[in-house]
PDB file of N, CA and C in Angstrom:
ATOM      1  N   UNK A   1      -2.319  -0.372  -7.504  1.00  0.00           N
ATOM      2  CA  UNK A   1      -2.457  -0.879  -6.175  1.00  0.00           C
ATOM      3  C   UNK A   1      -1.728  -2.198  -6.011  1.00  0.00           C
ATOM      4  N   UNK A   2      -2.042  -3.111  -4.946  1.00  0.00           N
ATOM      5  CA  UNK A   2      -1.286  -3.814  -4.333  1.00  0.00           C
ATOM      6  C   UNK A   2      -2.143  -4.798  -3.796  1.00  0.00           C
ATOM      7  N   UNK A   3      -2.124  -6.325  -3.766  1.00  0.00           N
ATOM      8  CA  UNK A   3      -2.775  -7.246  -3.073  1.00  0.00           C
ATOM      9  C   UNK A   3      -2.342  -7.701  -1.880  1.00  0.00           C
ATOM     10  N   UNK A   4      -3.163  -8.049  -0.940  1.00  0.00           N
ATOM     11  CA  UNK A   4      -2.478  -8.021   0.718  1.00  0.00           C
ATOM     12  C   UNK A   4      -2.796  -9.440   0.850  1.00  0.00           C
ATOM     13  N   UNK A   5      -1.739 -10.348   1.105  1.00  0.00           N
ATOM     14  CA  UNK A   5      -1.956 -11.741   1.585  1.00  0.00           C
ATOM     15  C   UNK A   5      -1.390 -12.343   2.954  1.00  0.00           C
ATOM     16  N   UNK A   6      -1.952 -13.335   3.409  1.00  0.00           N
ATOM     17  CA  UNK A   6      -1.760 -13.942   4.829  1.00  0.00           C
ATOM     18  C   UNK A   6      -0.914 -14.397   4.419  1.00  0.00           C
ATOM     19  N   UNK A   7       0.401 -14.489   5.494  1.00  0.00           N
ATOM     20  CA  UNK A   7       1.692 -15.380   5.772  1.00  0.00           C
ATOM     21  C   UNK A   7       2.346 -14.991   4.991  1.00  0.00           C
ATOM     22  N   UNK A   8       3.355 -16.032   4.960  1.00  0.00           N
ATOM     23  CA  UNK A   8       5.128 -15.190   4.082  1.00  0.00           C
ATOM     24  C   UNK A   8       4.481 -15.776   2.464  1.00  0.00           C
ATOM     25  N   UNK A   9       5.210 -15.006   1.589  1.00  0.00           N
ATOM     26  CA  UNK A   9       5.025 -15.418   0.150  1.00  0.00           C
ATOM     27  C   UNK A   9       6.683 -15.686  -0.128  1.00  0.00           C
ATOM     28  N   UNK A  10       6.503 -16.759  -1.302  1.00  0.00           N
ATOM     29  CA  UNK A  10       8.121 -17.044  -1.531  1.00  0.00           C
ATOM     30  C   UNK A  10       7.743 -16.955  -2.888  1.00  0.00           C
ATOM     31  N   UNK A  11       9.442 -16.494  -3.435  1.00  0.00           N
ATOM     32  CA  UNK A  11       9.922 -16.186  -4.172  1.00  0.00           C
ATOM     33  C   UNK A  11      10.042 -17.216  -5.425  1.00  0.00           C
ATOM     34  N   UNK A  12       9.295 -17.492  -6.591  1.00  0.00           N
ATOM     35  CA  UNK A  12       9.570 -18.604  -7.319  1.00  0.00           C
ATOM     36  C   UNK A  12      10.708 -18.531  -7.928  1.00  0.00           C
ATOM     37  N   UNK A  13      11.446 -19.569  -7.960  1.00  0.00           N
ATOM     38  CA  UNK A  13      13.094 -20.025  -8.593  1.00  0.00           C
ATOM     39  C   UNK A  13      12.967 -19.289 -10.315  1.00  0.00           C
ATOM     40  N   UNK A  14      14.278 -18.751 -10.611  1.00  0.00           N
ATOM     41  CA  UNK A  14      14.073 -18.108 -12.043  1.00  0.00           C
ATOM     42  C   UNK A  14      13.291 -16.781 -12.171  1.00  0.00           C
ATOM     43  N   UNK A  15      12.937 -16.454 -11.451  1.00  0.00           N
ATOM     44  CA  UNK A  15      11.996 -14.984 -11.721  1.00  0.00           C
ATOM     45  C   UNK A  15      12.107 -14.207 -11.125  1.00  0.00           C
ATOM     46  N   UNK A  16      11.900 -12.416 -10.865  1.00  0.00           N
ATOM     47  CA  UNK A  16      12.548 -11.516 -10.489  1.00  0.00           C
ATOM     48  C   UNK A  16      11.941 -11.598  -8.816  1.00  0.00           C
ATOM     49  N   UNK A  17      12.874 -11.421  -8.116  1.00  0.00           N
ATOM     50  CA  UNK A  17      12.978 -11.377  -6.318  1.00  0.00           C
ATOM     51  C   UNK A  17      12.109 -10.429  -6.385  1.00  0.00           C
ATOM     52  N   UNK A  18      11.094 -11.117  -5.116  1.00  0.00           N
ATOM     53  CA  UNK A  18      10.156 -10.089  -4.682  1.00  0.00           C
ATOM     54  C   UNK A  18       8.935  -9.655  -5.566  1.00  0.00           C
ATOM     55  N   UNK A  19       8.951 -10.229  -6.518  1.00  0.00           N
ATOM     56  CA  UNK A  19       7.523 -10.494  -7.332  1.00  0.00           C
ATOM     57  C   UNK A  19       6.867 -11.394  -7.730  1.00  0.00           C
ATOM     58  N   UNK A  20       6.601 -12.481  -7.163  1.00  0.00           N
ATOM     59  CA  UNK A  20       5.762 -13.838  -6.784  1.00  0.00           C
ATOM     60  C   UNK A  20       4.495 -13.800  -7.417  1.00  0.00           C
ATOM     61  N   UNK A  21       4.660 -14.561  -8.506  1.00  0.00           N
ATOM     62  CA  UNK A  21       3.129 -14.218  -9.578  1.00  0.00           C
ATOM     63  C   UNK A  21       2.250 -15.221  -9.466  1.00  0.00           C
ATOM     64  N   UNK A  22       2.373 -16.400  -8.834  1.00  0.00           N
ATOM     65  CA  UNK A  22       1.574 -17.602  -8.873  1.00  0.00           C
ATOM     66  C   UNK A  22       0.931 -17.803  -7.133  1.00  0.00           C
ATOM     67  N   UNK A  23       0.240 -17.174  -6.586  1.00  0.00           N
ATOM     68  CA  UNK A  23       0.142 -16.693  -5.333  1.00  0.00           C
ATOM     69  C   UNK A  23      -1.514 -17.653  -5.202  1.00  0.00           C
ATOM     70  N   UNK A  24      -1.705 -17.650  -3.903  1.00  0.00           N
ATOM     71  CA  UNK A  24      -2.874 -18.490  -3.596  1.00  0.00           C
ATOM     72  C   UNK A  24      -3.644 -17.976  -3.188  1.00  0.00           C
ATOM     73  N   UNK A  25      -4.868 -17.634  -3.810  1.00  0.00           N
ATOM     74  CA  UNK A  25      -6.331 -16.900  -3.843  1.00  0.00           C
ATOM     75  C   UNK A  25      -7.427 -17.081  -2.374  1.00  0.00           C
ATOM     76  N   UNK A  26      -6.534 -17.935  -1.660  1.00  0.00           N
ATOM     77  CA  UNK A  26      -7.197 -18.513  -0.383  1.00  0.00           C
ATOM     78  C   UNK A  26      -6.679 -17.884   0.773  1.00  0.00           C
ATOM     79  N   UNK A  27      -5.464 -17.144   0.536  1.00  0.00           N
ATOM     80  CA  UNK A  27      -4.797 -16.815   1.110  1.00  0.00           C
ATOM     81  C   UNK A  27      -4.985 -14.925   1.281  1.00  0.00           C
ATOM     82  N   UNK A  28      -5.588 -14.417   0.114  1.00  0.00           N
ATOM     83  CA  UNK A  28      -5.779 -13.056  -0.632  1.00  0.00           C
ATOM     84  C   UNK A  28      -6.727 -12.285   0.488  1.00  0.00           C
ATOM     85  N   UNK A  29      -6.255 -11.320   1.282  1.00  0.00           N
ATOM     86  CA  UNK A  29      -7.135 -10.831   2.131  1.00  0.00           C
ATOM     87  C   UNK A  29      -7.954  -9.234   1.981  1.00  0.00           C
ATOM     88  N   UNK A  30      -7.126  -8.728   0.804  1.00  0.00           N
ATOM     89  CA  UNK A  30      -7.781  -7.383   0.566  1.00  0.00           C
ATOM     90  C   UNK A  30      -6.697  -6.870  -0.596  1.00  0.00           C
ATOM     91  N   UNK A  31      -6.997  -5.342  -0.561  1.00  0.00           N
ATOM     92  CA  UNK A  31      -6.070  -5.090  -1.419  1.00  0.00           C
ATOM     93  C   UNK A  31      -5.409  -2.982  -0.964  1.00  0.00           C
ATOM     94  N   UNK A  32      -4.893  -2.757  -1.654  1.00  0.00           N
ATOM     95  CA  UNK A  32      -4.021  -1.408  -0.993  1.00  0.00           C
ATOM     96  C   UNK A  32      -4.406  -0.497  -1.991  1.00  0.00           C
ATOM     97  N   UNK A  33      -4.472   0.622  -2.345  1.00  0.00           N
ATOM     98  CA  UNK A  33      -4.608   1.049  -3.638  1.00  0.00           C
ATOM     99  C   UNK A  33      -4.262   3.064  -3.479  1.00  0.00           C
ATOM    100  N   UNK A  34      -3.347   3.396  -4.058  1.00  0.00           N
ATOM    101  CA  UNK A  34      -3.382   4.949  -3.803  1.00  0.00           C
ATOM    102  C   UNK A  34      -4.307   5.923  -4.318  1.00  0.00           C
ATOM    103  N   UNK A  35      -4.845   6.626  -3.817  1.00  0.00           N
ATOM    104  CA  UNK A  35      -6.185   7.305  -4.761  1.00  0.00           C
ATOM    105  C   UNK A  35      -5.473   8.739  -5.664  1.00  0.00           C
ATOM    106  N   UNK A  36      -6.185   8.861  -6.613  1.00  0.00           N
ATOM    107  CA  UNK A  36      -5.814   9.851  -7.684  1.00  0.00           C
ATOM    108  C   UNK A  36      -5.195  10.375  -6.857  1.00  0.00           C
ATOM    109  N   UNK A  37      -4.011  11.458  -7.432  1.00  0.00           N
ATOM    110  CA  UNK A  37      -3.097  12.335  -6.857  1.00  0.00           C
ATOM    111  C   UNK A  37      -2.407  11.680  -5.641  1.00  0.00           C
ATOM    112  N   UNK A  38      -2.658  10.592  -4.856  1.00  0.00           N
ATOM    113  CA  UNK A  38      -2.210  10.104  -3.883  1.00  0.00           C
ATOM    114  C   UNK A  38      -2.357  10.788  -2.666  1.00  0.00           C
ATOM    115  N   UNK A  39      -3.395  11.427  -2.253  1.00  0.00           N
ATOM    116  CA  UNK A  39      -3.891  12.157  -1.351  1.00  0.00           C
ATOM    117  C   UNK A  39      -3.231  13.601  -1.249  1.00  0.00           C
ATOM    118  N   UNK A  40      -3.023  14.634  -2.006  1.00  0.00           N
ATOM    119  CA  UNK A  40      -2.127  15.589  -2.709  1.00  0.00           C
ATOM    120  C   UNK A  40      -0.947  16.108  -1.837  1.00  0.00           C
ATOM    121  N   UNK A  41      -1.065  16.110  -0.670  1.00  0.00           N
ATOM    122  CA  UNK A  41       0.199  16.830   0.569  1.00  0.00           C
ATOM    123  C   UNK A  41       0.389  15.931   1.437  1.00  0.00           C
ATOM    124  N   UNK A  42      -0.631  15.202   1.418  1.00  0.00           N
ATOM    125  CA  UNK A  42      -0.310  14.345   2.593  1.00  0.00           C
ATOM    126  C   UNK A  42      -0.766  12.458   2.102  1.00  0.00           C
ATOM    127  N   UNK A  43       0.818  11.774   1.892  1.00  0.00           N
ATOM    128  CA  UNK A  43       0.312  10.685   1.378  1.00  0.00           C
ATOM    129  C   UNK A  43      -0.617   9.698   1.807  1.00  0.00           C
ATOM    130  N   UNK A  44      -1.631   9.200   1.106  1.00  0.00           N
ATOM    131  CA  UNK A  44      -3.033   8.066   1.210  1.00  0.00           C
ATOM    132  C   UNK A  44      -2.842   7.236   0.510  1.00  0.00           C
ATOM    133  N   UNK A  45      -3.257   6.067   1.541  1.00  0.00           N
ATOM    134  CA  UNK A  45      -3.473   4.220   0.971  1.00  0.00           C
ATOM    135  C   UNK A  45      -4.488   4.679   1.283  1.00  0.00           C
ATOM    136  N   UNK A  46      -5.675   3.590   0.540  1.00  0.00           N
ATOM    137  CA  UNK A  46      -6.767   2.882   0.876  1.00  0.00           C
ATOM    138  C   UNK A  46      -6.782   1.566   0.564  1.00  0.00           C
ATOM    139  N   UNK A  47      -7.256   1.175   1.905  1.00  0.00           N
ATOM    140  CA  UNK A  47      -7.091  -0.578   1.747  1.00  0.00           C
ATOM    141  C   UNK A  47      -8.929  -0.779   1.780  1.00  0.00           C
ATOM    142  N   UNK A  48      -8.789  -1.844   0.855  1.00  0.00           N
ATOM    143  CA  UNK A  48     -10.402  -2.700   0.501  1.00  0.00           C
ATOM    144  C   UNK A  48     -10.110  -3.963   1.075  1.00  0.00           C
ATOM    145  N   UNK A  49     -11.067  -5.143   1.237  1.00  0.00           N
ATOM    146  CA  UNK A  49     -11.329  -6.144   1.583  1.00  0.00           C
ATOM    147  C   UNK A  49     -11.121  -6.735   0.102  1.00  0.00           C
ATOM    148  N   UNK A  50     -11.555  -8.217   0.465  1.00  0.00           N
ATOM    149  CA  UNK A  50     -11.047  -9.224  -0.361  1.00  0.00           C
ATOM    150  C   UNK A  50     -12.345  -8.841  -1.588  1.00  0.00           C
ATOM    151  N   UNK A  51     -12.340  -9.145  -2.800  1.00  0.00           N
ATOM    152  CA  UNK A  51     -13.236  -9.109  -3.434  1.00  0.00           C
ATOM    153  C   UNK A  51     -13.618  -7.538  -4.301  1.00  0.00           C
ATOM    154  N   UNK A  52     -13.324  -6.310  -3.372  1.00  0.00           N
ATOM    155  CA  UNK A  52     -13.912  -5.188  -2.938  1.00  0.00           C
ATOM    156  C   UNK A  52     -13.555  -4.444  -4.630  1.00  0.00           C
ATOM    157  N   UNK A  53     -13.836  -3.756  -5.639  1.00  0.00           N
ATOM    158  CA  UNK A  53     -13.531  -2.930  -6.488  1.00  0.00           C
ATOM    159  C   UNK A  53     -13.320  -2.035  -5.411  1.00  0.00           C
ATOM    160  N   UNK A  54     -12.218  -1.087  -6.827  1.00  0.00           N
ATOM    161  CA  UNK A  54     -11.601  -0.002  -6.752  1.00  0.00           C
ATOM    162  C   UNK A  54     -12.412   1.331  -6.709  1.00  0.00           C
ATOM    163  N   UNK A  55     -13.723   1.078  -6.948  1.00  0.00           N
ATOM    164  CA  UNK A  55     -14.810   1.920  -6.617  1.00  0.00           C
ATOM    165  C   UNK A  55     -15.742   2.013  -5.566  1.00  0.00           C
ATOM    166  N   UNK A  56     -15.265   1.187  -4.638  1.00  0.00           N
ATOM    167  CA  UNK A  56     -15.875   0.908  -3.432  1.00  0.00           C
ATOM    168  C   UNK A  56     -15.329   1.636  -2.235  1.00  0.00           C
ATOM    169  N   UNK A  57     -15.956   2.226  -1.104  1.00  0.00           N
ATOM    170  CA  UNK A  57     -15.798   2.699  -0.488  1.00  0.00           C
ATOM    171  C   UNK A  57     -14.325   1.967   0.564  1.00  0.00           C
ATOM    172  N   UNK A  58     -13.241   2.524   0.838  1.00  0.00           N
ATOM    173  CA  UNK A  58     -12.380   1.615   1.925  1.00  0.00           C
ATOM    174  C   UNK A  58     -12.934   1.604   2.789  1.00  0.00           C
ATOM    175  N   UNK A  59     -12.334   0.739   3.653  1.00  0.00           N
ATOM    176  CA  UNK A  59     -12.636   0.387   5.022  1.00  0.00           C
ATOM    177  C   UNK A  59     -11.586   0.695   5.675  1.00  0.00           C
ATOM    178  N   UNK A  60     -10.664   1.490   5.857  1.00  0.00           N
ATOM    179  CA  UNK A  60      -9.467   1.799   6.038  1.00  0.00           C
ATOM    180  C   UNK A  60      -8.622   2.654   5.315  1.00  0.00           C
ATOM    181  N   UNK A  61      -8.031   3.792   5.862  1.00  0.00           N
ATOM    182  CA  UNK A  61      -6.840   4.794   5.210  1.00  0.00           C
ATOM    183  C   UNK A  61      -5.719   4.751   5.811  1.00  0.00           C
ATOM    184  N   UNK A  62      -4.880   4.780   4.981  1.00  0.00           N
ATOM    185  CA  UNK A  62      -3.370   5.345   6.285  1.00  0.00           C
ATOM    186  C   UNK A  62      -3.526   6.285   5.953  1.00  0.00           C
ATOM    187  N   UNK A  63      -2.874   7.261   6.790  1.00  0.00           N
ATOM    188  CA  UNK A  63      -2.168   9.168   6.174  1.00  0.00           C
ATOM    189  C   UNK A  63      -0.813   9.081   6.945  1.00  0.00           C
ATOM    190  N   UNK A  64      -0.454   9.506   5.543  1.00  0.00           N
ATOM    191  CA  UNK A  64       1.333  10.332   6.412  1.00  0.00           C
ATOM    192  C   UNK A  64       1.170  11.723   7.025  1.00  0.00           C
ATOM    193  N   UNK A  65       2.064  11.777   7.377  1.00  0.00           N
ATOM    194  CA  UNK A  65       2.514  13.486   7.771  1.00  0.00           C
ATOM    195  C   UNK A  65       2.574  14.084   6.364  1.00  0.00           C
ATOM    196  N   UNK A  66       2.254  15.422   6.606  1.00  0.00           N
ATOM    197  CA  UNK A  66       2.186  16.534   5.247  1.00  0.00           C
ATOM    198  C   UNK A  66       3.375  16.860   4.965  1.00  0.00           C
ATOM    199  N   UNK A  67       3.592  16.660   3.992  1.00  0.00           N
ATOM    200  CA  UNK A  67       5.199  16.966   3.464  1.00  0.00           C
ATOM    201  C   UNK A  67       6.139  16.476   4.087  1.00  0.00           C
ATOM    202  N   UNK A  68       6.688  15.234   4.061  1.00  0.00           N
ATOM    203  CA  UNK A  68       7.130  14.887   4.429  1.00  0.00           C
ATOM    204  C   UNK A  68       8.632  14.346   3.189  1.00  0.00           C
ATOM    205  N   UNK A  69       9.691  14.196   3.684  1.00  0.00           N
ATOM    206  CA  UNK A  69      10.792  13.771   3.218  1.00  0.00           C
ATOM    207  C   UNK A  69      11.656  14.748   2.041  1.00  0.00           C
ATOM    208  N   UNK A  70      12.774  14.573   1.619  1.00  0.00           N
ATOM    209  CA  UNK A  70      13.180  15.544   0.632  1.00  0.00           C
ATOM    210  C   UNK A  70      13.997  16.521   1.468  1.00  0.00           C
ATOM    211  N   UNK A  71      13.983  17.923   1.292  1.00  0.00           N
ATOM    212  CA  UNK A  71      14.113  19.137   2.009  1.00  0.00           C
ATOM    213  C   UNK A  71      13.299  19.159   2.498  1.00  0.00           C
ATOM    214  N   UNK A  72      12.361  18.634   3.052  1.00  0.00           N
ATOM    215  CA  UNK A  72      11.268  19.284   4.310  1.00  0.00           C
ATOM    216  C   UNK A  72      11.866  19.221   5.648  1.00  0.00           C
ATOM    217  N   UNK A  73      12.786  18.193   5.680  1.00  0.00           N
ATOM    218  CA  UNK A  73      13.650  18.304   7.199  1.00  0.00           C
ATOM    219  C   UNK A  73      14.479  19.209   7.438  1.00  0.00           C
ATOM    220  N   UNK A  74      15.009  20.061   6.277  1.00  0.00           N
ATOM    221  CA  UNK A  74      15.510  21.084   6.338  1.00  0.00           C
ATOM    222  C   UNK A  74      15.235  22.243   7.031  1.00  0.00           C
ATOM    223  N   UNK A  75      13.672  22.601   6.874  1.00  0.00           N
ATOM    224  CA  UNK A  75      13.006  23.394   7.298  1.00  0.00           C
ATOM    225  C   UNK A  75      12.137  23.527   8.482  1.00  0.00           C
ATOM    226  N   UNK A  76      11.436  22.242   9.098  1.00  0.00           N
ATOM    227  CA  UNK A  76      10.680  21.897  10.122  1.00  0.00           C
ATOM    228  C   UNK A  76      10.985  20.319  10.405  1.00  0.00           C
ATOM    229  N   UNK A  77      10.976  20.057  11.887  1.00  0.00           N
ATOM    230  CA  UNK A  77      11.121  18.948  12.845  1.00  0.00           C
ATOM    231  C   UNK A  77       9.945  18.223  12.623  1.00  0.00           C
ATOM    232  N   UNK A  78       9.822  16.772  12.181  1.00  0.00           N
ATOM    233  CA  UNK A  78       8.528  15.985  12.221  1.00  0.00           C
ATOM    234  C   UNK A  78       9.309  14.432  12.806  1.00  0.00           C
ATOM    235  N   UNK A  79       8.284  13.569  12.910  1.00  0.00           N
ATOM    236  CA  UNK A  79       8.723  12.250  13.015  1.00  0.00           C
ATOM    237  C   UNK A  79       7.465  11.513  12.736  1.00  0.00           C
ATOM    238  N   UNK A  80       7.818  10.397  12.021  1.00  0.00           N
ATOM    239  CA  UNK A  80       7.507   9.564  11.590  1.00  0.00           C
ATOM    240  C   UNK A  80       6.946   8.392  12.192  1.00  0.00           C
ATOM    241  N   UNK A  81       5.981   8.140  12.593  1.00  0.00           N
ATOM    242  CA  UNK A  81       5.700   6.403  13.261  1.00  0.00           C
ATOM    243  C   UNK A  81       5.354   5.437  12.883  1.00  0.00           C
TER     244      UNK A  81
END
């Protein structure tokens, strides 16, 4: 999974772009996390609150469209929002 923080995060000098390891815990608002299989046809986040284990119920899902990307446009019209 993934930690979700308020405002822009910068990049510390010397270390790889876009992975900011010294981040401010005050700032930390929840977190993202994909569940086993990643929701199997149709991709799932679950986002938790600040604090929340990975065994805790979300408070929030995204879902994609089912099959989406690859050759699937090949075969059937979808769009994305």
């Amino acid at each position: 999974g993934m930690h979700i923080y308020a405002g822009s995060v910068q990049d510390e000098e010397g270390k790889e772009s876009g992975r900011p390891f010294n981040l401010d815990d005050s700032k930390l608002l929840g977190s993202v996390m994909q569940p086993t299989y990643g929701g199997w046809c149709t991709p799932t986040l679950h986002v938790r609150g600040k604090g929340a284990a990975d065994t805790e119920e979300p408070f929030a899902k995204v879902e994609g469209p089912c099959f989406f990307g690859g050759w699937s446009e090949m075969c059937c019209e979808f769009r994305f929002f």
